[in-house]
N, C-alpha and C. Protein backbone atom coordinates (compact mmCIF):
# COMPACT_ATOMS: atom_id res chain seq x y z
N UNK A 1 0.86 -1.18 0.00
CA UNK A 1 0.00 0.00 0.00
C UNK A 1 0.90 1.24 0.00
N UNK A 2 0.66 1.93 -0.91
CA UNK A 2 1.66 3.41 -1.14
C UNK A 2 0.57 4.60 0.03
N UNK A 3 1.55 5.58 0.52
CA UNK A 3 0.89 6.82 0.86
C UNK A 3 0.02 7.83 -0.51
N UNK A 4 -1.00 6.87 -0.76
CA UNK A 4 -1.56 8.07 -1.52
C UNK A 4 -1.52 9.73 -1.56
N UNK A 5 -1.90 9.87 -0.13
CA UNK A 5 -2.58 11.32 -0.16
C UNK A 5 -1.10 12.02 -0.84
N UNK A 6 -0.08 11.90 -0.32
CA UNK A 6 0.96 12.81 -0.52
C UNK A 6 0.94 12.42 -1.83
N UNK A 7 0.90 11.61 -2.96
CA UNK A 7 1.20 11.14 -3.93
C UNK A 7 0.56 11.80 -4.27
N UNK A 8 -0.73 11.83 -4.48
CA UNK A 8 -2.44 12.62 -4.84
C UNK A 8 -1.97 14.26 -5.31
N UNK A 9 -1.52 14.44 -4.26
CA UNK A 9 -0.97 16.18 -3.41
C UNK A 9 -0.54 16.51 -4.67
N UNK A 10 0.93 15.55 -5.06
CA UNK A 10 1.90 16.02 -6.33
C UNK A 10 1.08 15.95 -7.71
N UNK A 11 0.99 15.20 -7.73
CA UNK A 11 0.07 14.88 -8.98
C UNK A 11 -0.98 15.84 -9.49
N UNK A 12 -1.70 16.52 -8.01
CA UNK A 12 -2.49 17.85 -8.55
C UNK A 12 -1.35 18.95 -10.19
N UNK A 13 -0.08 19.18 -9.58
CA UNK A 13 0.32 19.73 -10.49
C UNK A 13 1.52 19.59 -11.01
N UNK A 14 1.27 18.31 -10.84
CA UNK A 14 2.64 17.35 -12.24
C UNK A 14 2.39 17.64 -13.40
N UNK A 15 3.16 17.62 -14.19
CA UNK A 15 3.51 17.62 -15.80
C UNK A 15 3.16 16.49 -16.42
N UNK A 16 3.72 15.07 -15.31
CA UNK A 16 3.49 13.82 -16.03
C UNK A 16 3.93 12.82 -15.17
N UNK A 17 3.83 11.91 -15.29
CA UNK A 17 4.39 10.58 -14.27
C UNK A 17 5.52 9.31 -15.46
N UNK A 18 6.43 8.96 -14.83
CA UNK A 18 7.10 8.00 -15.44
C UNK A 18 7.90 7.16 -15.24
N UNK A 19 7.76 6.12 -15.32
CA UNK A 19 8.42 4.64 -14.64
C UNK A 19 9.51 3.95 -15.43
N UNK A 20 10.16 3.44 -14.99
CA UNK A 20 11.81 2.81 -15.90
C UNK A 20 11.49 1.59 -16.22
N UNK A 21 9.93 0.95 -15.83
CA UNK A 21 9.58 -0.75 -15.85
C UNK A 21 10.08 -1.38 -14.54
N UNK A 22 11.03 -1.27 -13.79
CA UNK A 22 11.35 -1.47 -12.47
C UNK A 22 11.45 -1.04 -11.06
N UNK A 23 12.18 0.13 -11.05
CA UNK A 23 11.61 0.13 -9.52
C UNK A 23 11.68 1.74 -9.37
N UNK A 24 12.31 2.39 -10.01
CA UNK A 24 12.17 3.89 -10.55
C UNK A 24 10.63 4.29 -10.91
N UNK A 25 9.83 5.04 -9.94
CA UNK A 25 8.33 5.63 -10.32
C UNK A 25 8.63 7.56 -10.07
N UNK A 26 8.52 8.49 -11.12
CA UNK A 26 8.69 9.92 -10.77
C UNK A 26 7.69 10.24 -11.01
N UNK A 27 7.31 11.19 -10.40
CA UNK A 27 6.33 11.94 -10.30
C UNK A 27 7.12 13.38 -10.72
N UNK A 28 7.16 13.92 -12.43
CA UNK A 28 7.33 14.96 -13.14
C UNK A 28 6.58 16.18 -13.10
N UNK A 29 7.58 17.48 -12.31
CA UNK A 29 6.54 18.54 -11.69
C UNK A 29 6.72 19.71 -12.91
N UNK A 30 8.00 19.72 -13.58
CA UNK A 30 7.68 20.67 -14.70
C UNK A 30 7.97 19.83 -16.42
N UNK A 31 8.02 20.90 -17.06
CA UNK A 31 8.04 20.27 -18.36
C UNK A 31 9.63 20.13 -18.83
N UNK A 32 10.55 20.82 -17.94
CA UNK A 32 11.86 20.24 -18.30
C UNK A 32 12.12 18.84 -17.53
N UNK A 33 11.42 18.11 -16.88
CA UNK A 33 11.49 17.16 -16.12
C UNK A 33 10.60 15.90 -17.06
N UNK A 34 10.01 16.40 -18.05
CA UNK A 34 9.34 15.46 -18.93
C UNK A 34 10.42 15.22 -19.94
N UNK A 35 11.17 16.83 -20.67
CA UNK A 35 11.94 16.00 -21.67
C UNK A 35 13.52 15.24 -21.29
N UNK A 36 13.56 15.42 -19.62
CA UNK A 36 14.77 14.77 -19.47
C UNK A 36 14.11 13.04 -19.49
N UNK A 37 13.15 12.95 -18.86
CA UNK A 37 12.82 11.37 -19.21
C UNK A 37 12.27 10.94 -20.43
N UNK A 38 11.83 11.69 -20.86
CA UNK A 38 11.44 11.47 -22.74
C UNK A 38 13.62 10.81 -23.62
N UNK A 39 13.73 12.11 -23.21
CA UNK A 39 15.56 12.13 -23.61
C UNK A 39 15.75 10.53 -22.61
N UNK A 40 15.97 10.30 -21.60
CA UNK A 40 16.37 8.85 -21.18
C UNK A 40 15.78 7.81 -21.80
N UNK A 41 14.45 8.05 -22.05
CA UNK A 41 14.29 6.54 -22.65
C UNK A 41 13.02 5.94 -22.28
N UNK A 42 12.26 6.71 -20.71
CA UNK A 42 11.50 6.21 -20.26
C UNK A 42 10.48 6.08 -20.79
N UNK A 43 9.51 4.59 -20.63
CA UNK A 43 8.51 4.30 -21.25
C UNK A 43 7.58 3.14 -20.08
N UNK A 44 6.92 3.22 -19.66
CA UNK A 44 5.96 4.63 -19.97
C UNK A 44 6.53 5.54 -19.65
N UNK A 45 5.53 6.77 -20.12
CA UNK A 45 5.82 8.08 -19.85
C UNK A 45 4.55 8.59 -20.11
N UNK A 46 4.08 8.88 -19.22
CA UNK A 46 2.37 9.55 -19.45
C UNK A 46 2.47 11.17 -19.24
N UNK A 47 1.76 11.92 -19.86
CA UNK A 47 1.78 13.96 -19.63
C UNK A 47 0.90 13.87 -19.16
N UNK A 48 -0.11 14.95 -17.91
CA UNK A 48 -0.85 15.29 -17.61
C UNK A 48 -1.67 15.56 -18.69
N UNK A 49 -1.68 15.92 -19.65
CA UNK A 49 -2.58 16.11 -20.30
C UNK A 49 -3.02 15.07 -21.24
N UNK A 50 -2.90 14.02 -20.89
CA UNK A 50 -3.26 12.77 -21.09
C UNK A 50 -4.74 12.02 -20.44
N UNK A 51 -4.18 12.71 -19.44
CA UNK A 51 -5.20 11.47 -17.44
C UNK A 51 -5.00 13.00 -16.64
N UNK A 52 -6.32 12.67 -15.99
CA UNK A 52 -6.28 13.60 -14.90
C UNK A 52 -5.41 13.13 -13.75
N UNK A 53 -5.71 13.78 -12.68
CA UNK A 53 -4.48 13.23 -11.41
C UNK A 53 -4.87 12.40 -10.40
N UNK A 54 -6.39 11.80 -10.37
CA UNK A 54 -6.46 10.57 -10.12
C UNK A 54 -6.29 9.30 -10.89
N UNK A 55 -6.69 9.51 -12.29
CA UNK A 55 -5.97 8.62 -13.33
C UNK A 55 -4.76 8.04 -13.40
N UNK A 56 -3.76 9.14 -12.65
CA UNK A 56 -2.64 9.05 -12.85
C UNK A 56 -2.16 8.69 -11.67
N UNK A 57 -2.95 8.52 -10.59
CA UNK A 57 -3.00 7.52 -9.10
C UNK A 57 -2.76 6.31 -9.34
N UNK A 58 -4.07 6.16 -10.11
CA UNK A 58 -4.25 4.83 -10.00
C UNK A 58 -3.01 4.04 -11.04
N UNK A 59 -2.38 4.46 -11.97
CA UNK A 59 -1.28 4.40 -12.72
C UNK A 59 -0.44 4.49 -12.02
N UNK A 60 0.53 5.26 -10.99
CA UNK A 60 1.36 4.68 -10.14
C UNK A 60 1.13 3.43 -9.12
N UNK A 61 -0.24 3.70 -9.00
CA UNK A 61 -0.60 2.70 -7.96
C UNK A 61 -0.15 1.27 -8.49
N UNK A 62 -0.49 1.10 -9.60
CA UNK A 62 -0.68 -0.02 -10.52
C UNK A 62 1.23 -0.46 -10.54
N UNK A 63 2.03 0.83 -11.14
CA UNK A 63 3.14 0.50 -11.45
C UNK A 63 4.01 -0.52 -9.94
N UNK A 64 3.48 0.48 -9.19
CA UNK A 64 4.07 0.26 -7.51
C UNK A 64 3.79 -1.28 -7.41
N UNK A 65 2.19 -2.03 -7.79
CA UNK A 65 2.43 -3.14 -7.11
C UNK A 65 3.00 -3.82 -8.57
N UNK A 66 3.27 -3.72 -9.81
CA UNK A 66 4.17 -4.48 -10.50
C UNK A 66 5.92 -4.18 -10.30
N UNK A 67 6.69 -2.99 -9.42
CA UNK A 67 7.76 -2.78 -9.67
C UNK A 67 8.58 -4.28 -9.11
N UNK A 68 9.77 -4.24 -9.09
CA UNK A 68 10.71 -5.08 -8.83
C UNK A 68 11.32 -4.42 -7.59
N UNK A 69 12.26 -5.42 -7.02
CA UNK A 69 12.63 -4.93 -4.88
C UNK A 69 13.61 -3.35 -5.43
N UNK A 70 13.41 -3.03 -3.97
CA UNK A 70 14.31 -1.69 -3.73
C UNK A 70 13.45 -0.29 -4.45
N UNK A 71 12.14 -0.68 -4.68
CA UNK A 71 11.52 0.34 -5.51
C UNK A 71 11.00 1.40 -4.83
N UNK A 72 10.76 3.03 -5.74
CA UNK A 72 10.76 4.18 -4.72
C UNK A 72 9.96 5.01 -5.42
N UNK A 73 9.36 6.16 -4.86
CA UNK A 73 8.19 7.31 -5.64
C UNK A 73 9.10 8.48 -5.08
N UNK A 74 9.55 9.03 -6.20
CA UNK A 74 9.77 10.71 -5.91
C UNK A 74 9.46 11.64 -7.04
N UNK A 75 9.03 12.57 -6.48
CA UNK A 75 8.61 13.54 -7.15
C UNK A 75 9.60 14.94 -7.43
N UNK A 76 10.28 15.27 -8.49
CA UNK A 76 11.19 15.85 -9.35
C UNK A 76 10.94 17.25 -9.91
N UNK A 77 11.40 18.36 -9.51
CA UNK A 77 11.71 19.39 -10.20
C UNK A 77 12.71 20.14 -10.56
N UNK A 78 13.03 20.75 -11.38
CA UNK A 78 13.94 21.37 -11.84
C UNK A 78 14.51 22.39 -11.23
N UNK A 79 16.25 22.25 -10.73
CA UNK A 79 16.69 22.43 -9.95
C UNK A 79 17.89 23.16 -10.52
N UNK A 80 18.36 24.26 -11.42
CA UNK A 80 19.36 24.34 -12.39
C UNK A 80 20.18 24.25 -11.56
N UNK A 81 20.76 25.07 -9.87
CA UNK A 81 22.05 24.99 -9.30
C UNK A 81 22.38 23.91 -8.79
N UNK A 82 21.44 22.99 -8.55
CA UNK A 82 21.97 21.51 -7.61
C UNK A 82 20.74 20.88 -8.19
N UNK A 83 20.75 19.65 -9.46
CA UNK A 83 19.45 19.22 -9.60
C UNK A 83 19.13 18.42 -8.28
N UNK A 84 20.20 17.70 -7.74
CA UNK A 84 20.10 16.90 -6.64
C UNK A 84 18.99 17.34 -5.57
N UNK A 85 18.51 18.72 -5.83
CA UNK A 85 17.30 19.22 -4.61
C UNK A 85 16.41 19.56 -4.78
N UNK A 86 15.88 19.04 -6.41
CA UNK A 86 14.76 18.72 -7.20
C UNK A 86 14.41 17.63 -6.77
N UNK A 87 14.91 16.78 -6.36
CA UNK A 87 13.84 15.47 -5.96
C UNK A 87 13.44 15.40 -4.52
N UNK A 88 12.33 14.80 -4.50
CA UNK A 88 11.57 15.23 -3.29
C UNK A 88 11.00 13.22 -2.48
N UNK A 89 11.21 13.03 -2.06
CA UNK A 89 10.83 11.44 -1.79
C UNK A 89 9.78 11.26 -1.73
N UNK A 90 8.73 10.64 -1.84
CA UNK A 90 7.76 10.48 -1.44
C UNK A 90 7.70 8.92 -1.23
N UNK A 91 8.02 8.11 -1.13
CA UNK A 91 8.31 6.79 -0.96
C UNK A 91 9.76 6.28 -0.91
N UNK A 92 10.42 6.16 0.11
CA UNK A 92 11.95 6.32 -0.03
C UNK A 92 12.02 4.55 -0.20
N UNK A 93 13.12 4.90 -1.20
CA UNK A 93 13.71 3.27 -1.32
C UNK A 93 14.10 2.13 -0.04
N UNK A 94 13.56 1.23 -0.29
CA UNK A 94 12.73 0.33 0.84
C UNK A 94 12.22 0.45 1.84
N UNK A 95 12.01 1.63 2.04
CA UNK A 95 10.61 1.87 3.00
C UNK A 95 9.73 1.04 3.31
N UNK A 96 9.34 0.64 2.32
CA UNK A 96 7.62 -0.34 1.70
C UNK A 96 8.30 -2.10 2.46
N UNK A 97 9.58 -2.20 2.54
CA UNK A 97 10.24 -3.47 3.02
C UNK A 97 10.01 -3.25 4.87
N UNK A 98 11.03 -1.75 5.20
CA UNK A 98 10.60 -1.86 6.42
C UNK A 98 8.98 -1.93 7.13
N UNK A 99 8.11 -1.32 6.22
CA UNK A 99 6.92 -1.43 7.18
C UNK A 99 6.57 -3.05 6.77
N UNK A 100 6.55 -3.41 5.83
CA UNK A 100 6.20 -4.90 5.74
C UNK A 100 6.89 -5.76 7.30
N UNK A 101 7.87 -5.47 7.03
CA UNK A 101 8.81 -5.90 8.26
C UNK A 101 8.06 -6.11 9.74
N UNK A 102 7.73 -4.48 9.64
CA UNK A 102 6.92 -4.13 11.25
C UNK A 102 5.81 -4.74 11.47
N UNK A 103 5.10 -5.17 10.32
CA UNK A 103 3.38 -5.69 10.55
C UNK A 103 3.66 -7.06 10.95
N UNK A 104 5.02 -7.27 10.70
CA UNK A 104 5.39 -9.29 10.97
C UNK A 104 5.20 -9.21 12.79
């Protein structure tokens, strides 16, 4: 189970959402953040103006329970002096392991 609401939150005014097929899920907040994953390769790659931003819930939601281990949701903006503080976590890599962990 992912934290929707915060997911929900971003998605109000993402650009687009896009997954690597494995364990990479972004949540794309401007439009230079679409053509750097367009430019990588990523596929999918959905634009907001595709799906609204519950559409595009349920599309991460979906990706999340097909990804592969170590998988993570962050949400990305464009950062020209340090891109490194464009990304924002919203599901930190294995997180989703430790709480599994805790419910044991």
């Amino acid at each position: 189970m992912i934290k929707s609401e915060m997911i929900k939150d971003r998605l109000e005014n993402a650009k687009g959402i896009g997954w690597d097929g494995c364990h990479k899920i972004y949540i794309l907040m401007d439009d230079d953040q679409m053509i750097k994953m367009q430019d990588y390769g990523y596929d999918p790659l959905i634009s907001s103006n595709q799906f609204t931003p519950n559409q595009m819930l349920k599309i991460v939601e979906k990706w999340w329970d097909q990804s592969c281990g170590l998988r993570f949701i962050s949400a990305i903006s464009t950062n020209e002096l340090n891109p490194n503080l464009g990304f924002e976590n919203l599901i930190s890599q294995g997180e989703d392991n430790r709480q599994d962990e805790e419910a044991i």
